[in-house]
Protein backbone atom coordinates (compact mmCIF):
# COMPACT_ATOMS: atom_id res chain seq x y z
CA UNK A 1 -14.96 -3.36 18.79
CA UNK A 2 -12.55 -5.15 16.32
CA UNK A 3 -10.52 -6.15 19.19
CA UNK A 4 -13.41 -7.64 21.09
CA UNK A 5 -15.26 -8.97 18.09
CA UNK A 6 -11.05 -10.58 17.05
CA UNK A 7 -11.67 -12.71 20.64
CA UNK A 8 -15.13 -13.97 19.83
CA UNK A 9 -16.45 -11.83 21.97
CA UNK A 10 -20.43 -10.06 21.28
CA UNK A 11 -19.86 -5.99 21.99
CA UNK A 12 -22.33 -4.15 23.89
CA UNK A 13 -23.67 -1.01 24.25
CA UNK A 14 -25.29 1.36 22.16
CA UNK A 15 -22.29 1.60 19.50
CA UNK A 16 -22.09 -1.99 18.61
CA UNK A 17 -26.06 -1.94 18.29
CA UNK A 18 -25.88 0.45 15.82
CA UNK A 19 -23.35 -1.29 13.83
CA UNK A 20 -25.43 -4.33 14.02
CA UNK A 21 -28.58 -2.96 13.07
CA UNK A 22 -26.60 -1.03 10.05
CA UNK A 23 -24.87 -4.05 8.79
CA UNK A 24 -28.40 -5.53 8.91
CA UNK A 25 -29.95 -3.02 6.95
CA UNK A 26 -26.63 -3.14 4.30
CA UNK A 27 -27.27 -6.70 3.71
CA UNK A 28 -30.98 -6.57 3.04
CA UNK A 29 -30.00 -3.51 0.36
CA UNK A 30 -27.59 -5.82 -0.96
CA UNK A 31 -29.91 -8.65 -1.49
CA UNK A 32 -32.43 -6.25 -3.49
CA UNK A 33 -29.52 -4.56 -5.51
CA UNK A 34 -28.54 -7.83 -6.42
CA UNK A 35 -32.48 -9.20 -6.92
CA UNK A 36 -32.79 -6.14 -9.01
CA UNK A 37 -29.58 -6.80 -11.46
CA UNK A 38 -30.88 -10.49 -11.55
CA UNK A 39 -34.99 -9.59 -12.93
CA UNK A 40 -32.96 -7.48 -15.45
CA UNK A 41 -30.61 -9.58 -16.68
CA UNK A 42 -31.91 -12.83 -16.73
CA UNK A 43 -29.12 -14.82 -18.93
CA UNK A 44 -26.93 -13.26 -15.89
CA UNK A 45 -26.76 -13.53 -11.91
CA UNK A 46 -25.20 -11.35 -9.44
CA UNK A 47 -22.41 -13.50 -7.66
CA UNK A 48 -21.36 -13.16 -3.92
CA UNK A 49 -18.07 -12.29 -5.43
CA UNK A 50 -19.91 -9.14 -7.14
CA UNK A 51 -21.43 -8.18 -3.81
CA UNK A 52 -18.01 -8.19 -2.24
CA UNK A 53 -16.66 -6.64 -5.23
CA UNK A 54 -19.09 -3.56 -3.96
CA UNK A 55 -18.12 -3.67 -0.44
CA UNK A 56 -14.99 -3.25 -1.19
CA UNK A 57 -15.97 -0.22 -3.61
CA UNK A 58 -17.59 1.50 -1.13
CA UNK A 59 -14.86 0.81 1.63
CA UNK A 60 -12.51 2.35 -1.04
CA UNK A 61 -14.95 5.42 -1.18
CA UNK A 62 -15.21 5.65 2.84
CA UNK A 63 -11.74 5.85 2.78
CA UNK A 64 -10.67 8.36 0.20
CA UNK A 65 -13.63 10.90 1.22
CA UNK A 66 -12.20 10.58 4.68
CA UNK A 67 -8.53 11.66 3.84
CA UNK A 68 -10.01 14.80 2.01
């Protein structure tokens, strides 16, 4: 898929579905993690660079739970 996806190119099949869907369902979470943080902090906002800050947290995770 990375390959494909690299040439511009829209993978099919049920696999890349999936990932779709799930990457869908990811970003509306992280739009109400980051609505929720913003209601309680008002003086404050959740940044894109947070959200990206906790992708990268949880890619971290993915990958160390993997190894074990």
């Amino acid at each position: 898929m990375h390959a494909a996806i690299a040439r511009g190119e829209t993978p099919e099949g049920v696999r890349p579905e999936f990932v779709r869907s799930s990457t869908r369902l990811v970003l509306e979470f992280l739009g109400d993690i980051a609505g929720t943080y913003n209601a309680e902090h008002p003086n404050d906002a959740a940044t894109y660079g947070d959200l990206l800050d906790i992708i990268a947290t949880v890619q971290a995770s993915l990958r160390t739970n993997s190894e074990t």
